[in-house]
N, C-alpha and C. Protein backbone atom coordinates (compact mmCIF):
# COMPACT_ATOMS: atom_id res chain seq x y z
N UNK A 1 70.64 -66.35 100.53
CA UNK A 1 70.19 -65.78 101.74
C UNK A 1 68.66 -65.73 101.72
N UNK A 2 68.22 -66.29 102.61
CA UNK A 2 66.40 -65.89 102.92
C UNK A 2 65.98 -64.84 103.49
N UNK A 3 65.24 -64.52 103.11
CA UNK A 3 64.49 -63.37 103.79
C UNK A 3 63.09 -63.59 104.64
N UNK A 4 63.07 -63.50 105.44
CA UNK A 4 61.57 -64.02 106.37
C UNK A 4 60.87 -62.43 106.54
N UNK A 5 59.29 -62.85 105.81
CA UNK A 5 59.07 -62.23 105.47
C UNK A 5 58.04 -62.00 106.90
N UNK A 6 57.68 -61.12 107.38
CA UNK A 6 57.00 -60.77 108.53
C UNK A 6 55.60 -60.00 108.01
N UNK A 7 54.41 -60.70 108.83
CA UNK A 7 53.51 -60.15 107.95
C UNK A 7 53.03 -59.40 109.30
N UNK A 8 52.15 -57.91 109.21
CA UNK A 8 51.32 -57.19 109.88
C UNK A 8 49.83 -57.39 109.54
N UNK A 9 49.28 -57.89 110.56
CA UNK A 9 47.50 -58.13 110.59
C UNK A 9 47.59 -56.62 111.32
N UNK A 10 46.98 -56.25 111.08
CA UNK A 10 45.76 -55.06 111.40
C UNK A 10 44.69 -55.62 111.68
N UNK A 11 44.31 -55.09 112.72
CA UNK A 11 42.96 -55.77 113.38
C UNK A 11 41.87 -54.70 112.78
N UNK A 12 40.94 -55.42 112.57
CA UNK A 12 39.42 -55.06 111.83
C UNK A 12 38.27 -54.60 112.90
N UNK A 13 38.56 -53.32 113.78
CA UNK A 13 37.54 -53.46 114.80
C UNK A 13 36.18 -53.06 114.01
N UNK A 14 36.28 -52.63 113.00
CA UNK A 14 34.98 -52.50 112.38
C UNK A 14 34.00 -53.98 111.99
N UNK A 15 34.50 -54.91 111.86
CA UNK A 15 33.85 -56.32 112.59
C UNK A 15 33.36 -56.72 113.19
N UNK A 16 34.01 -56.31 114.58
CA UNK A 16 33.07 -56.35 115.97
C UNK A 16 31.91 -55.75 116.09
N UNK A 17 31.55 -55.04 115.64
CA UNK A 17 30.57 -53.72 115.80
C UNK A 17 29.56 -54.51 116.19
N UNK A 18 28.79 -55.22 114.96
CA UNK A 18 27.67 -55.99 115.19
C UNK A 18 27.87 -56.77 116.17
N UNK A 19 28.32 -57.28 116.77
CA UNK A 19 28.24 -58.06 118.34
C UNK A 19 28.40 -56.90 119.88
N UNK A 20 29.18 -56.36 119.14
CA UNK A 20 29.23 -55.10 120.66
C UNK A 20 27.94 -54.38 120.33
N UNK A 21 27.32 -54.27 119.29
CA UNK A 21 25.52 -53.43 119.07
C UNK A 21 24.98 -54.63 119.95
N UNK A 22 24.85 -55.82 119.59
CA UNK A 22 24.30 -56.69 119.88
C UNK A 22 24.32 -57.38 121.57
N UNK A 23 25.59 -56.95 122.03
CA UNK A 23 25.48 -57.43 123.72
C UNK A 23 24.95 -55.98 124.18
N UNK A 24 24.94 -54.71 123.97
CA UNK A 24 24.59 -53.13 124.32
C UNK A 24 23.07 -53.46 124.38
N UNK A 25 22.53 -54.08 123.22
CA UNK A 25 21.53 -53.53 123.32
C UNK A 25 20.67 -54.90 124.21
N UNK A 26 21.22 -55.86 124.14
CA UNK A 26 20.73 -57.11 124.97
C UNK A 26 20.94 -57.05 126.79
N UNK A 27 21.99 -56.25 127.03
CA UNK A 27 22.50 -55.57 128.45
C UNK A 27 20.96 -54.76 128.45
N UNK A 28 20.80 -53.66 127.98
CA UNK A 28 19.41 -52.46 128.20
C UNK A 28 18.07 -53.06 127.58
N UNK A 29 18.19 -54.35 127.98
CA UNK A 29 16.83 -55.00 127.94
C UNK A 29 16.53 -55.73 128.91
N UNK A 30 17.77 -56.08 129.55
CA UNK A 30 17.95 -56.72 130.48
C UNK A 30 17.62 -55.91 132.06
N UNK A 31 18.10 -54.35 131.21
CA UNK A 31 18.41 -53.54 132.54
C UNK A 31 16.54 -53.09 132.93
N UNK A 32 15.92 -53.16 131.50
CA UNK A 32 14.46 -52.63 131.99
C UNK A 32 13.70 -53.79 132.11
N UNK A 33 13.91 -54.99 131.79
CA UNK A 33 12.88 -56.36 132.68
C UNK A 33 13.24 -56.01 133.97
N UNK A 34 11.76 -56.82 134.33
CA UNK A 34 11.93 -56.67 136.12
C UNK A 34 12.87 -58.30 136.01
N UNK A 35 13.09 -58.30 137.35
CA UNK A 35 13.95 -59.11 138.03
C UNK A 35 13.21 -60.25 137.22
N UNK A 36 14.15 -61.80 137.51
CA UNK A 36 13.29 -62.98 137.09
C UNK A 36 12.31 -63.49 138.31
N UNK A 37 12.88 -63.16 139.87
CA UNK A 37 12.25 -63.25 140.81
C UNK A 37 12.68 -62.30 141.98
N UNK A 38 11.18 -62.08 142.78
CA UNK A 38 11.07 -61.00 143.75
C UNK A 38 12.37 -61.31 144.73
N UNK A 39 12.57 -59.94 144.63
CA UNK A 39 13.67 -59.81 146.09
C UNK A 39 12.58 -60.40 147.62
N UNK A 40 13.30 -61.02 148.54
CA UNK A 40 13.06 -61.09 149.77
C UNK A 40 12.87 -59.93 150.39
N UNK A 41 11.56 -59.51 151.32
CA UNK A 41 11.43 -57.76 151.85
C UNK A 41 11.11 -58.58 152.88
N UNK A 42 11.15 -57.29 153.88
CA UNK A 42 10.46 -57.17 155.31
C UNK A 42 10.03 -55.57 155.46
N UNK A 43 9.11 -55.28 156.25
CA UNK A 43 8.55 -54.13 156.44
C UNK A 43 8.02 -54.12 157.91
N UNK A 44 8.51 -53.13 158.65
CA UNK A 44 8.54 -52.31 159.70
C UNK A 44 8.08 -51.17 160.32
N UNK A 45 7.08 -51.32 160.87
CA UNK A 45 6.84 -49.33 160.52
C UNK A 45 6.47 -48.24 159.76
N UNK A 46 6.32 -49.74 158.42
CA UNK A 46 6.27 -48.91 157.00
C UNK A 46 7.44 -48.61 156.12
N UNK A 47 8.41 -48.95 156.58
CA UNK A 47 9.86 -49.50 156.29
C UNK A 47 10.23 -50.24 155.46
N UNK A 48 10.67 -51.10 154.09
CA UNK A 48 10.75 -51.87 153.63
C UNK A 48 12.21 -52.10 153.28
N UNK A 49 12.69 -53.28 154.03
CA UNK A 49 13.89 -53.33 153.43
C UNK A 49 14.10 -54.75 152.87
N UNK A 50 15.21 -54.69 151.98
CA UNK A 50 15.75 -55.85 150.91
C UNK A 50 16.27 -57.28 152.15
N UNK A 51 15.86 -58.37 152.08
CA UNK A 51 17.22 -59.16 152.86
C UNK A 51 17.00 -60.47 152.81
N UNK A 52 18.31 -60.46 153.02
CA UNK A 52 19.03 -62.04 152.44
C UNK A 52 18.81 -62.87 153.96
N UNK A 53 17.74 -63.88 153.57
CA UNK A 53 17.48 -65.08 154.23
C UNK A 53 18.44 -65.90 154.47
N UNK A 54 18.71 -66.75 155.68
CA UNK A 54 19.74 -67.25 156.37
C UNK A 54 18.64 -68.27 156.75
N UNK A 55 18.07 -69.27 156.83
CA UNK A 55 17.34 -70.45 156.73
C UNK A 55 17.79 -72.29 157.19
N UNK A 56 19.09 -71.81 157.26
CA UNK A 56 20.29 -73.38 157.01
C UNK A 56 21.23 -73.13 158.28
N UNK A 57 21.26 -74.19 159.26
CA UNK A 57 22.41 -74.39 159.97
C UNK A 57 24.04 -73.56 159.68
N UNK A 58 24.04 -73.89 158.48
CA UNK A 58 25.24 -73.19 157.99
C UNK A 58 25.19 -71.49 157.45
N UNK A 59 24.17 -71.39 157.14
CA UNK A 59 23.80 -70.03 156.75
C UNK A 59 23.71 -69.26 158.12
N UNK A 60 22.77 -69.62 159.12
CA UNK A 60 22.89 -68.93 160.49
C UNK A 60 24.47 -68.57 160.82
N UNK A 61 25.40 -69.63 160.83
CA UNK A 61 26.51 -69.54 161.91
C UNK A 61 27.54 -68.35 160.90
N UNK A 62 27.00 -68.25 159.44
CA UNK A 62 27.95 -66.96 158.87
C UNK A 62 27.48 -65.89 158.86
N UNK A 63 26.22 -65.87 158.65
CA UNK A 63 25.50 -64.32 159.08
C UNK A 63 25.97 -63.32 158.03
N UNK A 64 26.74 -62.10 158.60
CA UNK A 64 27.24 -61.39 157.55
C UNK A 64 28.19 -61.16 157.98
N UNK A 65 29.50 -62.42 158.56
CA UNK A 65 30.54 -62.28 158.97
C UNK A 65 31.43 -61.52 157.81
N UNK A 66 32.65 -60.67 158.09
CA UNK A 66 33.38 -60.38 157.21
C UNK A 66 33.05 -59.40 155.91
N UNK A 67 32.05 -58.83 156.20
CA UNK A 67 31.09 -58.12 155.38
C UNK A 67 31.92 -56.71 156.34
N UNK A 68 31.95 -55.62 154.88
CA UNK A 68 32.77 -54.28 155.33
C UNK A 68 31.44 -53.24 155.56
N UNK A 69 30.01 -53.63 155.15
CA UNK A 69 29.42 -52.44 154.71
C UNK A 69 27.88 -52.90 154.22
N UNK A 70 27.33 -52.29 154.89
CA UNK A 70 25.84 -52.97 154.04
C UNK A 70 24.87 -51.61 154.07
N UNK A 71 24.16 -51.46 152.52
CA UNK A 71 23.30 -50.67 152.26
C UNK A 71 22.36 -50.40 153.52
N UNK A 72 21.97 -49.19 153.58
CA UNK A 72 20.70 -48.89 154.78
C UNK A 72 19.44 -49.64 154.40
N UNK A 73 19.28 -50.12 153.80
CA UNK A 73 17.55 -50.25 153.20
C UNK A 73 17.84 -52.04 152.97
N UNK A 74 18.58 -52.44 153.81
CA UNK A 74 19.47 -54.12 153.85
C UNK A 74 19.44 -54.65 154.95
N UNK A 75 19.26 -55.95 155.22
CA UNK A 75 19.03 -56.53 156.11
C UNK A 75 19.59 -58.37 156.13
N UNK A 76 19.03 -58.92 157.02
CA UNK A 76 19.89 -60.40 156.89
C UNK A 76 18.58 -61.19 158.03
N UNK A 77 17.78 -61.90 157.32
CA UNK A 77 17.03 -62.23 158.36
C UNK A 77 17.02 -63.78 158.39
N UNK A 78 17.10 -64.23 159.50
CA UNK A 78 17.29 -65.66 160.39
C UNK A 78 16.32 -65.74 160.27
N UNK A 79 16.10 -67.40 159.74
CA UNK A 79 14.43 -67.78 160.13
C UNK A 79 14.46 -69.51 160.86
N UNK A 80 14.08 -69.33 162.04
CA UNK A 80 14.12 -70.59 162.55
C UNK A 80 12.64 -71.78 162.62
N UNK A 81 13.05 -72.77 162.57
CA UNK A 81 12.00 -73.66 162.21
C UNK A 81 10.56 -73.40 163.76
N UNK A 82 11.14 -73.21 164.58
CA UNK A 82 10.41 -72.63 165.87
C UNK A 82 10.76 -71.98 166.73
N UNK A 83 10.03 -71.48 167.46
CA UNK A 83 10.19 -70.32 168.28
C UNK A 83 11.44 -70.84 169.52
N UNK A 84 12.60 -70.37 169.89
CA UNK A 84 13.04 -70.94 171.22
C UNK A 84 14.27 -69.54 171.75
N UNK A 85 14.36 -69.90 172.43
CA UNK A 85 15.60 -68.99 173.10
C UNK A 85 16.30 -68.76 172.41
N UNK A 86 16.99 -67.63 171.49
CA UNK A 86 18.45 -67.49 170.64
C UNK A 86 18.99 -66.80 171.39
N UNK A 87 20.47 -67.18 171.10
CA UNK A 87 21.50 -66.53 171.41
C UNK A 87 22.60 -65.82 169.78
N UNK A 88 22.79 -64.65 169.65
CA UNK A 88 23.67 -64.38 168.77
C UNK A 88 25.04 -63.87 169.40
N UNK A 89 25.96 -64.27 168.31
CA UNK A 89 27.47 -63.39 168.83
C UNK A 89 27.78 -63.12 167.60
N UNK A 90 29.04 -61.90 167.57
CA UNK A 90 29.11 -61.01 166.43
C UNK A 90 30.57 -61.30 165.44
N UNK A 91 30.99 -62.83 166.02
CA UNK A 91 32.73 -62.95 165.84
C UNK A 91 32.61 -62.95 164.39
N UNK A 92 33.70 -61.67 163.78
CA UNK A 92 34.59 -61.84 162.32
C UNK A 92 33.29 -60.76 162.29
N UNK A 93 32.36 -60.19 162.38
CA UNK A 93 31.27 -59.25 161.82
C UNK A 93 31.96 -58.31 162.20
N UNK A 94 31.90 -57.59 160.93
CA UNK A 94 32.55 -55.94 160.66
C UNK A 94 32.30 -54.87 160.92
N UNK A 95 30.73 -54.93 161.15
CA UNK A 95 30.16 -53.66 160.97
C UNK A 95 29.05 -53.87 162.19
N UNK A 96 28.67 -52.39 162.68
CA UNK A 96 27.78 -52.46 164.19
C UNK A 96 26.23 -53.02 163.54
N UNK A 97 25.67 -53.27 164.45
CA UNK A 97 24.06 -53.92 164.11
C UNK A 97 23.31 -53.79 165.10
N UNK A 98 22.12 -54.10 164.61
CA UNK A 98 21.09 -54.23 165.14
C UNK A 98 20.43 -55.05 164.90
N UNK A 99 19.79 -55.47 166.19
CA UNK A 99 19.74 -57.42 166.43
C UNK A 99 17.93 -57.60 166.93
N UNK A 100 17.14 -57.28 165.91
CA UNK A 100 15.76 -57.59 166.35
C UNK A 100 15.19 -59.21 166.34
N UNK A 101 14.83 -59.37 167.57
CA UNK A 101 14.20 -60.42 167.52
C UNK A 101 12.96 -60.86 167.43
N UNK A 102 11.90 -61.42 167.21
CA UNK A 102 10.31 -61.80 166.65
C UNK A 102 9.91 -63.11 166.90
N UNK A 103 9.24 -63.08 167.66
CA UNK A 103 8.44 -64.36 167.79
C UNK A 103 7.28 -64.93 166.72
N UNK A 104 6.69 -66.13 166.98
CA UNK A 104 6.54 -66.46 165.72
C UNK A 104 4.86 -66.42 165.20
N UNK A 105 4.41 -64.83 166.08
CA UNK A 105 3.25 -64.01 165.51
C UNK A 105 3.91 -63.09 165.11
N UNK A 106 5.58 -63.09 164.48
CA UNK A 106 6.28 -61.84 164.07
C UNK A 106 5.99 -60.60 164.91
N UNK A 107 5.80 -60.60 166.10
CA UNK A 107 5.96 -59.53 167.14
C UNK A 107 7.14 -59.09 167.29
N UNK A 108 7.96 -58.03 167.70
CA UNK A 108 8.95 -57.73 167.94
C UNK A 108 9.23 -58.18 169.72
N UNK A 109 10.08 -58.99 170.13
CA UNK A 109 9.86 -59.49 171.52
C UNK A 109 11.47 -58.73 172.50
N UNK A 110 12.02 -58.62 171.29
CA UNK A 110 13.78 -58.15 172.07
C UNK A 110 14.68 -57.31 171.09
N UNK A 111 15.24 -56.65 171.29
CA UNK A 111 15.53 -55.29 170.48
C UNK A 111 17.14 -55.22 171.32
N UNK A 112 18.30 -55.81 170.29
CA UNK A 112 19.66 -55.68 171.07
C UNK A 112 20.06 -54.57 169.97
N UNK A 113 19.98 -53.52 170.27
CA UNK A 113 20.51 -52.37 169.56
C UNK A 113 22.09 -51.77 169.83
N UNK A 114 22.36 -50.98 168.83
CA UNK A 114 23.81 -50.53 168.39
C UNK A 114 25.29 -52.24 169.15
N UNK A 115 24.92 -52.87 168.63
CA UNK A 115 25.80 -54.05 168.79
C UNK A 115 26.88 -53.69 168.31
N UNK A 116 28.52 -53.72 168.89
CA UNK A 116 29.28 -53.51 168.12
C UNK A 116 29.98 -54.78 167.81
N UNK A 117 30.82 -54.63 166.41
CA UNK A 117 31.53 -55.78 165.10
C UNK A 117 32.46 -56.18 166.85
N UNK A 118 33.07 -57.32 166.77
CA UNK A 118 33.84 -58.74 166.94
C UNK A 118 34.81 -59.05 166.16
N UNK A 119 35.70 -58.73 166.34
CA UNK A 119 37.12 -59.13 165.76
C UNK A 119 37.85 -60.15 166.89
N UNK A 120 37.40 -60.68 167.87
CA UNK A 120 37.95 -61.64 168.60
C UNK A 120 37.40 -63.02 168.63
N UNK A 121 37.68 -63.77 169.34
CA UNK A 121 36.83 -65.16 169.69
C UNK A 121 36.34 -64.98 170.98
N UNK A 122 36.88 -64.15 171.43
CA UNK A 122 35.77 -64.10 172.87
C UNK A 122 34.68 -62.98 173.00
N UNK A 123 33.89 -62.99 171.66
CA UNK A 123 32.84 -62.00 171.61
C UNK A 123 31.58 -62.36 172.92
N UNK A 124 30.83 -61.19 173.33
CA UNK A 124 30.02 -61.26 174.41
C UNK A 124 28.79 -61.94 173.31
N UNK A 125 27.93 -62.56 173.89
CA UNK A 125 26.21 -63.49 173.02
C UNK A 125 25.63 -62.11 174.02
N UNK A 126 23.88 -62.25 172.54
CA UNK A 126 23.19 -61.46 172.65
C UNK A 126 21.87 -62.02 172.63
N UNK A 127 21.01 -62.05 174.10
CA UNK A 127 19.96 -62.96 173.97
C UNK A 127 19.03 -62.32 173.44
N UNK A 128 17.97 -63.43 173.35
CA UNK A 128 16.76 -62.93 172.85
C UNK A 128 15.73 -62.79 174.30
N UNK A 129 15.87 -63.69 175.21
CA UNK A 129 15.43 -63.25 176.66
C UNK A 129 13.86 -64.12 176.82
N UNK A 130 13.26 -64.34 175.85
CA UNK A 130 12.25 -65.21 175.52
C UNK A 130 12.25 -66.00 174.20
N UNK A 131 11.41 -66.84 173.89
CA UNK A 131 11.55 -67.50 173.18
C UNK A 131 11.34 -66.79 171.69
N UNK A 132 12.06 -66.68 170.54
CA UNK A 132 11.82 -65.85 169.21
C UNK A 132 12.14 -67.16 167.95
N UNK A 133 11.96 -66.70 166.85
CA UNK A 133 11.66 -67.68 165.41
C UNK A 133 12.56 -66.72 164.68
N UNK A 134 12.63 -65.26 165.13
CA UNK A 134 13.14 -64.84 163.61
C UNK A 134 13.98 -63.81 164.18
N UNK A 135 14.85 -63.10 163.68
CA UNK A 135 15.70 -62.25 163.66
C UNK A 135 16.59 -61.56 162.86
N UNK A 136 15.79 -60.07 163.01
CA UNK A 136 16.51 -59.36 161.47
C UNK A 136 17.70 -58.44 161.73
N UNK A 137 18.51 -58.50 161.61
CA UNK A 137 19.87 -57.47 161.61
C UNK A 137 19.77 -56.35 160.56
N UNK A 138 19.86 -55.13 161.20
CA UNK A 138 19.75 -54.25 160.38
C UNK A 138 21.41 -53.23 160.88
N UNK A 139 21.56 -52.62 159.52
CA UNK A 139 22.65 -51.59 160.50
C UNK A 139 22.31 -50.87 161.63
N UNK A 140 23.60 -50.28 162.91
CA UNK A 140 22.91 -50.07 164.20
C UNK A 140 22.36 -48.52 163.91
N UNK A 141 21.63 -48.66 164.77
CA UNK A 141 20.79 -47.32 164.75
C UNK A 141 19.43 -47.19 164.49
N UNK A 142 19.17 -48.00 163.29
CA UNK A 142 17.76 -48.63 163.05
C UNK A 142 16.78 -48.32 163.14
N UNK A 143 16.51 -49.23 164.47
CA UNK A 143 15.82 -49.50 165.59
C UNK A 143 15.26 -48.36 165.86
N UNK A 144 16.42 -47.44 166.54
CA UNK A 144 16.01 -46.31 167.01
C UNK A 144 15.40 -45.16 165.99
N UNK A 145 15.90 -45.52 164.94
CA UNK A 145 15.83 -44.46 163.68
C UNK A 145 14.03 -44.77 163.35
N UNK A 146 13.87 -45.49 163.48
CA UNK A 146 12.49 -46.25 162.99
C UNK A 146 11.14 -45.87 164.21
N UNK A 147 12.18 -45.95 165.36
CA UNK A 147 11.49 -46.03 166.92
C UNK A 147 10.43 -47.40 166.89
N UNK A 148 11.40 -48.06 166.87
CA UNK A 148 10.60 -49.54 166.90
C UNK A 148 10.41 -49.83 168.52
N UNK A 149 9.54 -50.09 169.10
CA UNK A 149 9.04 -50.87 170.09
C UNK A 149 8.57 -52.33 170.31
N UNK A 150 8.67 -52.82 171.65
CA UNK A 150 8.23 -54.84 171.60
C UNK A 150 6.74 -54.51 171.04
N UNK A 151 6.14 -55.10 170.54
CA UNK A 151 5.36 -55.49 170.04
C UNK A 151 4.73 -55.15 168.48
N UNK A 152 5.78 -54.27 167.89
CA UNK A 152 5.73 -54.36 166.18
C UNK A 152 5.74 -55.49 165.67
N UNK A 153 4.73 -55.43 164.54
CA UNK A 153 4.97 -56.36 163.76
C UNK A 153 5.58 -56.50 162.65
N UNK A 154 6.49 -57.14 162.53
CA UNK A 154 7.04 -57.31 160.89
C UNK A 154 6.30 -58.00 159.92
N UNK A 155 6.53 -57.73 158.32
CA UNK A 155 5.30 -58.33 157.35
C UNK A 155 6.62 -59.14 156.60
N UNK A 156 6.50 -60.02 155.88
CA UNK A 156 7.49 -60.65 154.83
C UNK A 156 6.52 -60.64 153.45
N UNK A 157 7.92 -60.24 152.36
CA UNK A 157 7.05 -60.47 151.29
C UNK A 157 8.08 -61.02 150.49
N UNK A 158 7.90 -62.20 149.56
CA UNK A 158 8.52 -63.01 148.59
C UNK A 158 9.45 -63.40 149.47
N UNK A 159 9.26 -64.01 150.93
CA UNK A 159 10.10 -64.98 151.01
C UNK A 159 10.08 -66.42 150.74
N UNK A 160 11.29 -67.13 150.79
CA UNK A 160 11.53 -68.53 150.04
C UNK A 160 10.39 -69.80 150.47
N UNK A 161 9.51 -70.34 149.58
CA UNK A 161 8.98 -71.27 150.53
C UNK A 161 9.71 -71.82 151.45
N UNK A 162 8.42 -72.07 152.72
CA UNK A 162 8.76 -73.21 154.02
C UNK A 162 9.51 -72.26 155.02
N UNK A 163 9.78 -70.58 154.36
CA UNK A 163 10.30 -69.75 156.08
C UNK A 163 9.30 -68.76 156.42
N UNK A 164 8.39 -68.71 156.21
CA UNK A 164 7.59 -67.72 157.03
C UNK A 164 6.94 -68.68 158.12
């Protein structure tokens, strides 16, 4: 008769140690370098918020569709190659906005405030009413929170070459 003999490994977490010291302390070196490169800003009023450039045919038409929630101090800014008539609509966008538009001395020229989210295909367009280059979406309220008026100027800082 055989006997099969069954062996028990015990695992050695005292082994690991030196690699879990070693990603801990490589994580909190990581956490106090600055970034490798500047966030995209805009500033308003004295305002500065974070936001993700939309620059590309394809980048415009998603916007921040499908998005549940965006930080206050966040933004999404359109940058068009020249100034002309825009039109925005809000289809599959989740959340209410605010739809500033800027011509391309970055003036504030059209101000579509508290926009509400589009869950249909037959969302209402939101002009710009004159000709604009740029347009920053901020959550709704904003605008008003800020008391922005036509003719503010917005500043950009570390945005991507070739969009200011």
């Amino acid at each position: 008769m055989k006997r099969a003999f069954v062996t028990h490994v015990r695992p050695v977490y005292w082994l690991y140690l030196p690699i879990l010291a070693a990603a801990l302390a490589s994580a909190a070196c990581a956490a106090m370098s600055p970034p490798a490169f500047d966030t995209p800003t805009v500033t308003l009023r004295g305002h500065a918020f974070s936001v993700e450039v939309a620059a590309t045919p394809a980048q415009w038409g998603h916007g921040l569709m499908n998005r549940t929630s965006m930080p206050g101090n966040h933004g999404m800014l359109f940058v068009y190659p020249e100034a002309q008539p825009l039109s925005f609509w809000m289809k599959d966008t989740l959340i209410p906005l605010d739809m500033l538009f800027f011509d391309d001395r970055h003036r504030l020229v059209t101000i579509q405030g508290d926009v509400p989210p589009c869950r249909t295909t037959t969302c209402p367009s939101y002009l710009s009413g004159v000709t604009a280059r740029y347009v920053l979406e901020l959550n709704a309220g904003m605008a008003a929170k800020l008391g922005l008026r036509k003719g503010d100027v917005i500043t950009f800082s570390s945005l991507p070459s070739g969009t200011q």
